[in-house]
C-alpha atoms as a PDB file:
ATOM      1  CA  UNK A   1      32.111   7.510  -9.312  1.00  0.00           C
ATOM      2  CA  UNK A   2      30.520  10.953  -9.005  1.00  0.00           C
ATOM      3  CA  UNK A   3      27.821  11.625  -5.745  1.00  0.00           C
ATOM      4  CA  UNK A   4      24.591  11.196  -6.712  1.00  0.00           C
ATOM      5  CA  UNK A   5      21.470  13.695  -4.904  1.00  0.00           C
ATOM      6  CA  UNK A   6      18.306  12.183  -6.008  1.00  0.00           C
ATOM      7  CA  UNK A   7      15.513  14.199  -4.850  1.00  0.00           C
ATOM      8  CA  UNK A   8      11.760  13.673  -5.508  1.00  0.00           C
ATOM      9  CA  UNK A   9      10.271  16.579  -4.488  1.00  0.00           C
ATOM     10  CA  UNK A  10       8.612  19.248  -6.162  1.00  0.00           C
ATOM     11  CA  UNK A  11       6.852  22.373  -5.038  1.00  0.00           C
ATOM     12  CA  UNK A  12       3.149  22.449  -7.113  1.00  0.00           C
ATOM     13  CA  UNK A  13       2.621  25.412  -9.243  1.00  0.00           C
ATOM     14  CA  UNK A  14      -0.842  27.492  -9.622  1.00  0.00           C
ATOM     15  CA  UNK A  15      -2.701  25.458 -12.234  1.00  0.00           C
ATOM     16  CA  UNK A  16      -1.090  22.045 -11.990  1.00  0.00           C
ATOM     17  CA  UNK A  17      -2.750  19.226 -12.604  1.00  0.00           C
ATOM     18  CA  UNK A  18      -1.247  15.580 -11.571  1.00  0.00           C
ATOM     19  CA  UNK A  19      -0.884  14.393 -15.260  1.00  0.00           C
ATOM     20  CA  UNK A  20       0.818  17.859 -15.843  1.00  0.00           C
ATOM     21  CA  UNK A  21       2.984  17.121 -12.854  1.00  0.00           C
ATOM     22  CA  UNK A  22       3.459  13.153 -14.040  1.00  0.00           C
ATOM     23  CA  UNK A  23       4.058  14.426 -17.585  1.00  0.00           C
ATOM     24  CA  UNK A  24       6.368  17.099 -16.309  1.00  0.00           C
ATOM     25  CA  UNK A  25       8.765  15.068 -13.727  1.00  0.00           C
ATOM     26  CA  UNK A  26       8.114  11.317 -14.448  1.00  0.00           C
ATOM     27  CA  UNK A  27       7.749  11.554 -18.166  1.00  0.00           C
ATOM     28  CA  UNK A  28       4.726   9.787 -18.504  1.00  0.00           C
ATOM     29  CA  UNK A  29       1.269  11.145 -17.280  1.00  0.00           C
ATOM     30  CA  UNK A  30      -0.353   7.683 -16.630  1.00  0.00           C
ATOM     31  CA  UNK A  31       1.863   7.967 -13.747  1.00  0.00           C
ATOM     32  CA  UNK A  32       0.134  10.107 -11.372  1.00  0.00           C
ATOM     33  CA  UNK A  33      -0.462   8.134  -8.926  1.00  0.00           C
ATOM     34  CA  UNK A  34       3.622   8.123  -7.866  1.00  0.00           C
ATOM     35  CA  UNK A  35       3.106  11.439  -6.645  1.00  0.00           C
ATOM     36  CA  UNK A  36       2.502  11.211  -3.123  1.00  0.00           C
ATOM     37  CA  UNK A  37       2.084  13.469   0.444  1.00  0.00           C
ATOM     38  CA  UNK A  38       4.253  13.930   3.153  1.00  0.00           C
ATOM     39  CA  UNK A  39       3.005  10.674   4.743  1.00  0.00           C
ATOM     40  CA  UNK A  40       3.052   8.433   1.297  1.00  0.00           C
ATOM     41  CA  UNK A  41      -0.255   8.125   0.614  1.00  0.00           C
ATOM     42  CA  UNK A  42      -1.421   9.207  -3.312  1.00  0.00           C
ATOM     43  CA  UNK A  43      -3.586  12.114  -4.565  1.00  0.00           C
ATOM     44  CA  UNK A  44      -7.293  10.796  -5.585  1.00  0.00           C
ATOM     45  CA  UNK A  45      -9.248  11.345  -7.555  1.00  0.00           C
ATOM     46  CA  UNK A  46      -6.868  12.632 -10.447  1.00  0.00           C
ATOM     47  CA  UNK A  47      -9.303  15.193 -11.436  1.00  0.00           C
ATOM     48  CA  UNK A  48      -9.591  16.563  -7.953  1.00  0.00           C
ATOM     49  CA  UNK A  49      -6.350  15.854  -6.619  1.00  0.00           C
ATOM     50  CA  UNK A  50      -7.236  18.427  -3.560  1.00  0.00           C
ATOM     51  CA  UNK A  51      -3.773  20.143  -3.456  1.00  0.00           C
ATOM     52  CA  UNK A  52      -3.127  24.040  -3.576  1.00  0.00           C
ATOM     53  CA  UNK A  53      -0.328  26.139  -4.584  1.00  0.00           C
ATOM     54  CA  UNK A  54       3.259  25.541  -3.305  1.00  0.00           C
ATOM     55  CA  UNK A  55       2.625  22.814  -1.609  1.00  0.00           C
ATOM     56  CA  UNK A  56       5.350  20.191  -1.708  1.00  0.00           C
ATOM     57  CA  UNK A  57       4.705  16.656  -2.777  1.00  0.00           C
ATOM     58  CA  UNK A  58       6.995  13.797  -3.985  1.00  0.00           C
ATOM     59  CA  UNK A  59       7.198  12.987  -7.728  1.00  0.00           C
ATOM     60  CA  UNK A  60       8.786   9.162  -6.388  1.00  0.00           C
ATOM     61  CA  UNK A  61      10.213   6.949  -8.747  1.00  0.00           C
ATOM     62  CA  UNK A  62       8.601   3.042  -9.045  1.00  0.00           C
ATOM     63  CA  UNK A  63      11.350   0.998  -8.720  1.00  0.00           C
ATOM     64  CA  UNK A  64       9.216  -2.619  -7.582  1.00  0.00           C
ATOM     65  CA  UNK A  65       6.083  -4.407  -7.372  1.00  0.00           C
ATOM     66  CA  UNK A  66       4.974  -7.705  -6.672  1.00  0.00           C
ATOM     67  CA  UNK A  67       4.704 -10.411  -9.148  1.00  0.00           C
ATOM     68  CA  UNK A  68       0.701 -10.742 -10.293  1.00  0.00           C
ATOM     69  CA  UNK A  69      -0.701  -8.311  -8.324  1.00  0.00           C
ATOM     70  CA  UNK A  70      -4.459  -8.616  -8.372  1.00  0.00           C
ATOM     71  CA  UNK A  71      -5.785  -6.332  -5.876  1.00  0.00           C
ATOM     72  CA  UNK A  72      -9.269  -4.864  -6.854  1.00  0.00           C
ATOM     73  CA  UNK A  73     -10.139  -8.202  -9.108  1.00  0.00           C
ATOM     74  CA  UNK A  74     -10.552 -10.986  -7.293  1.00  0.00           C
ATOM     75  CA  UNK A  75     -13.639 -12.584  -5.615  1.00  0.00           C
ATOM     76  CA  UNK A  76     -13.993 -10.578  -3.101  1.00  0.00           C
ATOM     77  CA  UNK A  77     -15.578  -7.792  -5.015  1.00  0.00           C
ATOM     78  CA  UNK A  78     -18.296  -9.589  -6.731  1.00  0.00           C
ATOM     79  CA  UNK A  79     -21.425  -8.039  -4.972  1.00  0.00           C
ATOM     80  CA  UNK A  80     -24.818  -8.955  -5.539  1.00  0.00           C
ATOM     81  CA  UNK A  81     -24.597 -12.905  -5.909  1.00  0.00           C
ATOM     82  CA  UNK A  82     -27.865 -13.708  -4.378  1.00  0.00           C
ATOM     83  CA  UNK A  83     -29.806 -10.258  -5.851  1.00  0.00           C
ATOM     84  CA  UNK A  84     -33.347 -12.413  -5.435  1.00  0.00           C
ATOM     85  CA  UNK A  85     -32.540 -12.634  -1.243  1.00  0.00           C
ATOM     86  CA  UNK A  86     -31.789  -9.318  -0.410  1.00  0.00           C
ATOM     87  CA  UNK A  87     -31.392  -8.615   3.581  1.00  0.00           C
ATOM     88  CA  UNK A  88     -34.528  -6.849   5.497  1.00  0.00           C
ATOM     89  CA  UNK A  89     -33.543  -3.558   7.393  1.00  0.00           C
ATOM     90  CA  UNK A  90     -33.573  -6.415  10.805  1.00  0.00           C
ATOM     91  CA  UNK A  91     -31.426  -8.956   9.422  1.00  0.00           C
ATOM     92  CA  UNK A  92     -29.136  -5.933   8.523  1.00  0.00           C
ATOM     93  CA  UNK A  93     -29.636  -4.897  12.300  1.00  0.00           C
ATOM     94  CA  UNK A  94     -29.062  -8.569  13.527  1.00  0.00           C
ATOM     95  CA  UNK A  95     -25.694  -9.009  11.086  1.00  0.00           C
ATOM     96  CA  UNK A  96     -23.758  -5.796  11.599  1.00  0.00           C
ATOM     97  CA  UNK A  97     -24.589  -6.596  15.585  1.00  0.00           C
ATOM     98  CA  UNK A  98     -22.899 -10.149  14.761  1.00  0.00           C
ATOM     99  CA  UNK A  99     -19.813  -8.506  12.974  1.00  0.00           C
ATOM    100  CA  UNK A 100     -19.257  -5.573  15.883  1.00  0.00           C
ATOM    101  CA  UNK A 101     -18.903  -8.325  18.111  1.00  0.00           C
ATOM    102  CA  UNK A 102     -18.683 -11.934  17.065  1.00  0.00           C
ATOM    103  CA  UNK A 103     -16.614 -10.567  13.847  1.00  0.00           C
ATOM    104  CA  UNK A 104     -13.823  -9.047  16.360  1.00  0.00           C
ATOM    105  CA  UNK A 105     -11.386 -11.145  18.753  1.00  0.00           C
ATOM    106  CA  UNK A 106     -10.990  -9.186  22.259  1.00  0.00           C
ATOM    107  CA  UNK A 107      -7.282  -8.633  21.503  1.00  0.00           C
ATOM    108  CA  UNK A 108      -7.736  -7.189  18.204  1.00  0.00           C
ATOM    109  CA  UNK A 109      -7.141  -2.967  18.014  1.00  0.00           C
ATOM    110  CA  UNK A 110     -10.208  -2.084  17.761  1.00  0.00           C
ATOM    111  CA  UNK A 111      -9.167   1.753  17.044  1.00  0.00           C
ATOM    112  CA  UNK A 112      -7.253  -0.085  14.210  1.00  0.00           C
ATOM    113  CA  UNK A 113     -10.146  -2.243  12.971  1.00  0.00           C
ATOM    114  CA  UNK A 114     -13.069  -0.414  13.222  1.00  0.00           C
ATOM    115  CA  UNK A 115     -12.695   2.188  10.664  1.00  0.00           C
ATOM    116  CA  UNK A 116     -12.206  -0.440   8.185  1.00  0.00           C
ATOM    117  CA  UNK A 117     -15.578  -1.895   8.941  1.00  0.00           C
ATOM    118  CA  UNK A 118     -17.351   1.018   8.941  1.00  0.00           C
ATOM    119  CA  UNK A 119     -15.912   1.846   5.454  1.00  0.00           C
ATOM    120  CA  UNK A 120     -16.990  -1.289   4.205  1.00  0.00           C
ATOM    121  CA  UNK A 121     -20.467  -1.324   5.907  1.00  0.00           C
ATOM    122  CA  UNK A 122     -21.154   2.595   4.236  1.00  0.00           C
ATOM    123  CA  UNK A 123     -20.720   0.693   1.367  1.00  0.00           C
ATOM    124  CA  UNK A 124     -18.651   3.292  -0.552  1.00  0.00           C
ATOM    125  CA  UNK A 125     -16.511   0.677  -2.577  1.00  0.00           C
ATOM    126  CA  UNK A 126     -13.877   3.883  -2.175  1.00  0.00           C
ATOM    127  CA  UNK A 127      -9.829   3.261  -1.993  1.00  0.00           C
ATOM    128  CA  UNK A 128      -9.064   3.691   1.792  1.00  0.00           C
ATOM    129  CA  UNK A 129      -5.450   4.936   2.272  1.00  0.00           C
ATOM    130  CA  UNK A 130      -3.248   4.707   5.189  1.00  0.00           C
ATOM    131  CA  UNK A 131       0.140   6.907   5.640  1.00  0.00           C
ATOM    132  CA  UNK A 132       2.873   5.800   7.065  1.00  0.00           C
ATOM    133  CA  UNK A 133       2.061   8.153  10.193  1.00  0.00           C
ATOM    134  CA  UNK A 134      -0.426   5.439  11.423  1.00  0.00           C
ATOM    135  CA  UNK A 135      -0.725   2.990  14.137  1.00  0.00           C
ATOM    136  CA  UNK A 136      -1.207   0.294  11.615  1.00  0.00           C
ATOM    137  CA  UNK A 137       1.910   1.233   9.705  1.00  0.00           C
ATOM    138  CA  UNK A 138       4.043   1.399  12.973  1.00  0.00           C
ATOM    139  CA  UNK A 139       2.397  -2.338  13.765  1.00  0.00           C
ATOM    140  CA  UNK A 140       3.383  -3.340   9.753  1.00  0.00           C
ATOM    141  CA  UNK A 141       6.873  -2.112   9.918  1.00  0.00           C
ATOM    142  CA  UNK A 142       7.588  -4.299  13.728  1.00  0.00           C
ATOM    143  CA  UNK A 143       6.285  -7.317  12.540  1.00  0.00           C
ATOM    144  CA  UNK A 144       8.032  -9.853  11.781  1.00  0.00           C
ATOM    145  CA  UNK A 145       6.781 -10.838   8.236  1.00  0.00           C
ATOM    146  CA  UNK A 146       7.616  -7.131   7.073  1.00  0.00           C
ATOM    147  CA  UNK A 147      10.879  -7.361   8.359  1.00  0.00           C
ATOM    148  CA  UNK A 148      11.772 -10.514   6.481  1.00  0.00           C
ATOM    149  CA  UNK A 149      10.215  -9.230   3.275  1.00  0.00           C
ATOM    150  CA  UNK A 150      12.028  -5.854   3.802  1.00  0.00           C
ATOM    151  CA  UNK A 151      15.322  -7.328   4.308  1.00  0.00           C
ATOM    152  CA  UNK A 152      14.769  -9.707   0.938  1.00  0.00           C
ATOM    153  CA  UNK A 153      13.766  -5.984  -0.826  1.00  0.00           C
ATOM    154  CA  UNK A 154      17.207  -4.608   0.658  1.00  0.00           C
ATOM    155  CA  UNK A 155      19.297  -7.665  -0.559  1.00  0.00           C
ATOM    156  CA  UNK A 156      18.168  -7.462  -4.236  1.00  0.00           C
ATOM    157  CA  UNK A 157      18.363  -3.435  -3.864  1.00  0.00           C
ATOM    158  CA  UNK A 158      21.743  -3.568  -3.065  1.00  0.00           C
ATOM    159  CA  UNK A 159      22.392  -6.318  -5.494  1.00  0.00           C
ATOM    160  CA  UNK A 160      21.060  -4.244  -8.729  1.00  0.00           C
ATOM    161  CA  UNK A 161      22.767  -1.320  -7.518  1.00  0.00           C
ATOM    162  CA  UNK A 162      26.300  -2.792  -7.087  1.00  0.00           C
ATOM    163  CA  UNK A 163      25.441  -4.393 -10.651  1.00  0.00           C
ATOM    164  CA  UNK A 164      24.751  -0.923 -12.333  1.00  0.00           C
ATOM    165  CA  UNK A 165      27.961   0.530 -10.535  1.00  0.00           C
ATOM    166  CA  UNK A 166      30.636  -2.285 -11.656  1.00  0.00           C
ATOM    167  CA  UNK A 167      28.908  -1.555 -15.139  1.00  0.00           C
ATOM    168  CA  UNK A 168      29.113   2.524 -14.979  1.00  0.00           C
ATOM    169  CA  UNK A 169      25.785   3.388 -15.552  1.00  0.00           C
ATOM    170  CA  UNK A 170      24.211   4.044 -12.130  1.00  0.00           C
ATOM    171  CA  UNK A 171      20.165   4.260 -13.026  1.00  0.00           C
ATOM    172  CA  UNK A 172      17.601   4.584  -9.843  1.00  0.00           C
ATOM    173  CA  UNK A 173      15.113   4.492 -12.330  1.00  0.00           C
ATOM    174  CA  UNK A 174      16.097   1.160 -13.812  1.00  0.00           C
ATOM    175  CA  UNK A 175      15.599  -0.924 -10.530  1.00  0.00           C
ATOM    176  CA  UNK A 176      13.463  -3.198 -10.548  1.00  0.00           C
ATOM    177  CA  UNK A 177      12.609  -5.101  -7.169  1.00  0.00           C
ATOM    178  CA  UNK A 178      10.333  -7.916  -6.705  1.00  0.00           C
ATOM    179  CA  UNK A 179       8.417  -8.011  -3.324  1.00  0.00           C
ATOM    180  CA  UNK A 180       7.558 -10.975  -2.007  1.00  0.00           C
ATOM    181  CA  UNK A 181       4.647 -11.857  -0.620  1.00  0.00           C
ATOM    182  CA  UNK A 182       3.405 -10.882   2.789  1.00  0.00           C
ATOM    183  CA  UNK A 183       1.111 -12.736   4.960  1.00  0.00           C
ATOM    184  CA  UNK A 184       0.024 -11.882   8.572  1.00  0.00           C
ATOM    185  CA  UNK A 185      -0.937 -15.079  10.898  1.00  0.00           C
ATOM    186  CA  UNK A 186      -2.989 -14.846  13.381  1.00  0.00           C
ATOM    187  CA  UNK A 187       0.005 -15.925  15.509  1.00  0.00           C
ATOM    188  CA  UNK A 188       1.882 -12.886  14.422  1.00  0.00           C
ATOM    189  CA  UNK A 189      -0.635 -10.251  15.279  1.00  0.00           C
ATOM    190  CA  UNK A 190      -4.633 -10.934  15.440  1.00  0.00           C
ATOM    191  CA  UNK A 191      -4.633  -7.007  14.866  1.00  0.00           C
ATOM    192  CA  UNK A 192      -2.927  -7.299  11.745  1.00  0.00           C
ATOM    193  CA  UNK A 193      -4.254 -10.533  10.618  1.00  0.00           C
ATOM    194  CA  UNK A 194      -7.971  -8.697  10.606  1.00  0.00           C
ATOM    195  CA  UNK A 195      -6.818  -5.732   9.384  1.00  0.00           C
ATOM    196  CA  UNK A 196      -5.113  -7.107   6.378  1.00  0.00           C
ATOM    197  CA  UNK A 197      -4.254 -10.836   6.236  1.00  0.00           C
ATOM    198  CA  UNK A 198      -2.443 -11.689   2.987  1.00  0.00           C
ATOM    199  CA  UNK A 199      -1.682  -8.567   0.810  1.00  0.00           C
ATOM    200  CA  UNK A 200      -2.949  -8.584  -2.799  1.00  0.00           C
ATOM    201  CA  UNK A 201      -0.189  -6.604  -4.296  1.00  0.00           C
ATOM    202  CA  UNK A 202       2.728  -4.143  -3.578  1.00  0.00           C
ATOM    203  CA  UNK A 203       4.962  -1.429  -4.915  1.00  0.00           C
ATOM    204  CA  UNK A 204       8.100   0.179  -3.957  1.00  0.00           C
ATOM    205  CA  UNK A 205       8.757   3.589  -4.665  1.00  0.00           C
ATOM    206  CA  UNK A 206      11.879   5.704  -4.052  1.00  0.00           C
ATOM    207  CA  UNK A 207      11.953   8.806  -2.360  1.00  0.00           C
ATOM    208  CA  UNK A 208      15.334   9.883  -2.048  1.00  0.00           C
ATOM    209  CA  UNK A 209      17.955   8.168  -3.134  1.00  0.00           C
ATOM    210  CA  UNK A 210      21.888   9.276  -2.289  1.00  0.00           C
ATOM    211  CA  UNK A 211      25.619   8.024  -3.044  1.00  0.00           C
ATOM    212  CA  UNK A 212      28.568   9.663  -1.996  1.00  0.00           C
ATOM    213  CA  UNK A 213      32.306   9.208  -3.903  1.00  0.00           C
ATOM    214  CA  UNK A 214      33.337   6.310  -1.757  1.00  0.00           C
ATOM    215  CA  UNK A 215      30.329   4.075  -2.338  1.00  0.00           C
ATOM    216  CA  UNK A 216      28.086   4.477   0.518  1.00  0.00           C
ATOM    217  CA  UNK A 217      24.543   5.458  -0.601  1.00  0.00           C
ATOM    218  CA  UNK A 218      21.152   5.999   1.470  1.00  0.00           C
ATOM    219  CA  UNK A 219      17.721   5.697   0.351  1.00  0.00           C
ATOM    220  CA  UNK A 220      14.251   6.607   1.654  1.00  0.00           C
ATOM    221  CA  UNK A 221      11.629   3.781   0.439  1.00  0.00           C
ATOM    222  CA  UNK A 222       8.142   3.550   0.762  1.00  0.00           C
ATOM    223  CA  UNK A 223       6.159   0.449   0.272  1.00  0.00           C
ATOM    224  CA  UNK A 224       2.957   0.844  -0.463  1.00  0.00           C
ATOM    225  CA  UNK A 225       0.962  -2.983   0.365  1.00  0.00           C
ATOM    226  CA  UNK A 226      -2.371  -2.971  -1.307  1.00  0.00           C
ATOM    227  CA  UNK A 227      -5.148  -5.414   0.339  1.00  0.00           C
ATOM    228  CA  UNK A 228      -8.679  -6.342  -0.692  1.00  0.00           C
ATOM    229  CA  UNK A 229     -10.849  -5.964   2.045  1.00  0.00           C
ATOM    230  CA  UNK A 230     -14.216  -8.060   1.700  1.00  0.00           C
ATOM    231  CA  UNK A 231     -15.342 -11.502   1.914  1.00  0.00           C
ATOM    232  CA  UNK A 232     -15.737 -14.161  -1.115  1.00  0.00           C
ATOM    233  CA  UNK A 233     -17.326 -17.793  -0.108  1.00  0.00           C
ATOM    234  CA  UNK A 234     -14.315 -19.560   1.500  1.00  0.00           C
ATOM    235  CA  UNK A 235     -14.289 -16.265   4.436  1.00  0.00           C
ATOM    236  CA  UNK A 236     -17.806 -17.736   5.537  1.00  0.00           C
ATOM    237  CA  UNK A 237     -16.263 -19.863   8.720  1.00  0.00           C
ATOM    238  CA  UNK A 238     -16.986 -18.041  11.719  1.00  0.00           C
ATOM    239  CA  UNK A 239     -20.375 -15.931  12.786  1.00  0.00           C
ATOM    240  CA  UNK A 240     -18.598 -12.628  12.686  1.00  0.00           C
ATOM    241  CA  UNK A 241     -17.310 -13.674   8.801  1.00  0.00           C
ATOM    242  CA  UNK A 242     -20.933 -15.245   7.643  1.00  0.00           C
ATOM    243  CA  UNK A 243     -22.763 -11.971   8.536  1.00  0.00           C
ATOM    244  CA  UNK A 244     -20.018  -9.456   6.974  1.00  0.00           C
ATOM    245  CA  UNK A 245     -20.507 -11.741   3.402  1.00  0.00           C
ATOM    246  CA  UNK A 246     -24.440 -11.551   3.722  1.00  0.00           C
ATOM    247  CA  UNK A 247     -23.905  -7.859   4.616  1.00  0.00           C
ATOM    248  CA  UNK A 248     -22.389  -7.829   1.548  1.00  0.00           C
ATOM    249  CA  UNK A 249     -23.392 -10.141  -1.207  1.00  0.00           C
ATOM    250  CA  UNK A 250     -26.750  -9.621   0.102  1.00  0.00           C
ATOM    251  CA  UNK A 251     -26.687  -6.143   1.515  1.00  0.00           C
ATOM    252  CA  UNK A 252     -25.704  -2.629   0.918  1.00  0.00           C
ATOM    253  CA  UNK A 253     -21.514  -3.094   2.329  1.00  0.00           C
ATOM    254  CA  UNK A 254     -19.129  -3.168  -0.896  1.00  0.00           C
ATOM    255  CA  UNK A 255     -15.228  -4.386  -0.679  1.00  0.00           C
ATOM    256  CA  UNK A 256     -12.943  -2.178  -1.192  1.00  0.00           C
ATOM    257  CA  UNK A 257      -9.219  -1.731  -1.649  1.00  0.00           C
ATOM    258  CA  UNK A 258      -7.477  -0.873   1.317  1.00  0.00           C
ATOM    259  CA  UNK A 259      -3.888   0.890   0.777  1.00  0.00           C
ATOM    260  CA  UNK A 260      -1.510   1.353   3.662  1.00  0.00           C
ATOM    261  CA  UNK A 261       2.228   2.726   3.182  1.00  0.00           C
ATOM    262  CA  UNK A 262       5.179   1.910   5.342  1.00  0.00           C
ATOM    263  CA  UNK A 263       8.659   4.478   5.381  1.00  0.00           C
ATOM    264  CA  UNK A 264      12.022   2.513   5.593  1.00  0.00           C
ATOM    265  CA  UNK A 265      15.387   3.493   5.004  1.00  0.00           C
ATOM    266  CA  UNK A 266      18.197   1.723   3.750  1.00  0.00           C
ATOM    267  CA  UNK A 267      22.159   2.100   3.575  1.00  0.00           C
ATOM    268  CA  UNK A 268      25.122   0.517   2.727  1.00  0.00           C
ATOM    269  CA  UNK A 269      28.627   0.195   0.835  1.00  0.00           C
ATOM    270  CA  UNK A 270      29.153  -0.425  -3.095  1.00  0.00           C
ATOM    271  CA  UNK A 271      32.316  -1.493  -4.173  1.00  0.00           C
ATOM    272  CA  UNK A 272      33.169   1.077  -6.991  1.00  0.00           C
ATOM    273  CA  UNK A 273      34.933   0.163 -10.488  1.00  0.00           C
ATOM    274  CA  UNK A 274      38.747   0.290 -10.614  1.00  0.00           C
ATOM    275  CA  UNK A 275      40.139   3.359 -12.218  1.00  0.00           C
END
């Protein structure tokens, strides 16, 4: 079996667009939004991606999701269900007071948490990314409902590989990796359990990706867990959670997606074909 040096990176020329770049690395320019920054997160809009010259990004390959994904869909986004009762400028005062305070448990991070409600009380409806450089990353990647999904991920990545070797016809870009899904309990972190909860979808991209003659490869992942953050009307069970859905179904606060990425690596040992 010859090495294999997978690298994703690629140094943007004067002019570039990101479907040029897509188009021009990935073979397909609907698929922009795998080229990512230093710290994972994607380039948006595509029109203004706001990158210059030489700068180096990372054209990664998409090598699993999880089943159904529905992030940006569900209930949670439908705004404006009671248009005839809209909230007076003190009931607004009186609700985002509730949420501030009744809306966050004392233990929760609030340097964590509060950015997300401001977001979604400035009502920009906008994607809000998080690299893997964060403090909520860092909290992601030591919990214990990450790790489990991450070693599941690992399993079937090794799996697929050893497949493609035994068959000679090693294909990074043929992977295909189902992520389970990943919930955060209360009782596993009350930070990440506001911040997030369940996820509404998932990919896994590959950043690197290396195997040397005697079967040992390496690989540099990235998952990228997408969650809809806003309320629909089974959140509407505490006084913190009934004034963010009037803030929103009746006020000016829109859900929005919120996108956080978390770095892993991953090694191991294929057993290579008889010669």
């Amino acid at each position: 079996m010859k090495p294999v040096d997978l690298d994703t990176t690629y140094t943007v020329q004067p002019e570039d667009t990101l479907s040029q770049i897509a188009q021009q690395q990935l073979g397909d320019q609907q698929k922009w939004r795998q080229i990512r920054r230093a710290d994972g997160t994607r380039f948006e809009p595509i029109d203004h991606p706001n990158f210059g010259p030489r700068e180096t990004v990372y054209c990664t390959l998409k090598i699993g999701e999880r089943s159904k994904p529905g992030y940006g869909t569900g209930e949670d986004f439908t705004t404006a269900s009671i248009p005839d009762s809209p909230l007076t400028p003190f009931e607004r005062q009186v609700y985002e007071f509730l949420l501030k305070t009744e809306g966050l448990n004392p233990l929760v991070n609030r340097q964590i948490v509060e950015p997300l409600l401001e977001h979604f009380l400035a009502g920009k409806a906008e994607v809000y990314q998080q690299g893997s450089n964060t403090a909520l990353a860092d909290l992601i990647e030591n919990s214990k409902p990450f790790k489990t999904t991450f070693a599941a991920i690992e399993l079937q990545l090794h799996r697929q590989l050893q497949a493609q070797v035994l068959d000679d016809h090693l294909q990074p870009d043929q992977l295909h990796i189902i992520i389970p899904q990943i919930a955060f309990k209360s009782l596993d972190s009350i930070t990440l359990f506001a911040a997030i909860g369940g996820i509404q979808g998932a990919d896994l991209l590959l950043k690197s990706f290396q195997l040397e003659g005697t079967g040992r490869y390496s690989a540099q992942l990235w998952i990228v867990l997408y969650d809809d953050f806003g309320l629909d009307q089974r959140d509407r069970y505490t006084p913190g959670l009934i004034a963010a859905w009037n803030l929103q179904h009746r006020g000016s606060a829109q859900a929005f997606i919120h996108e956080v990425v978390v770095a892993q690596e991953t090694a191991g040992n294929l057993i290579l074909p008889a010669i």
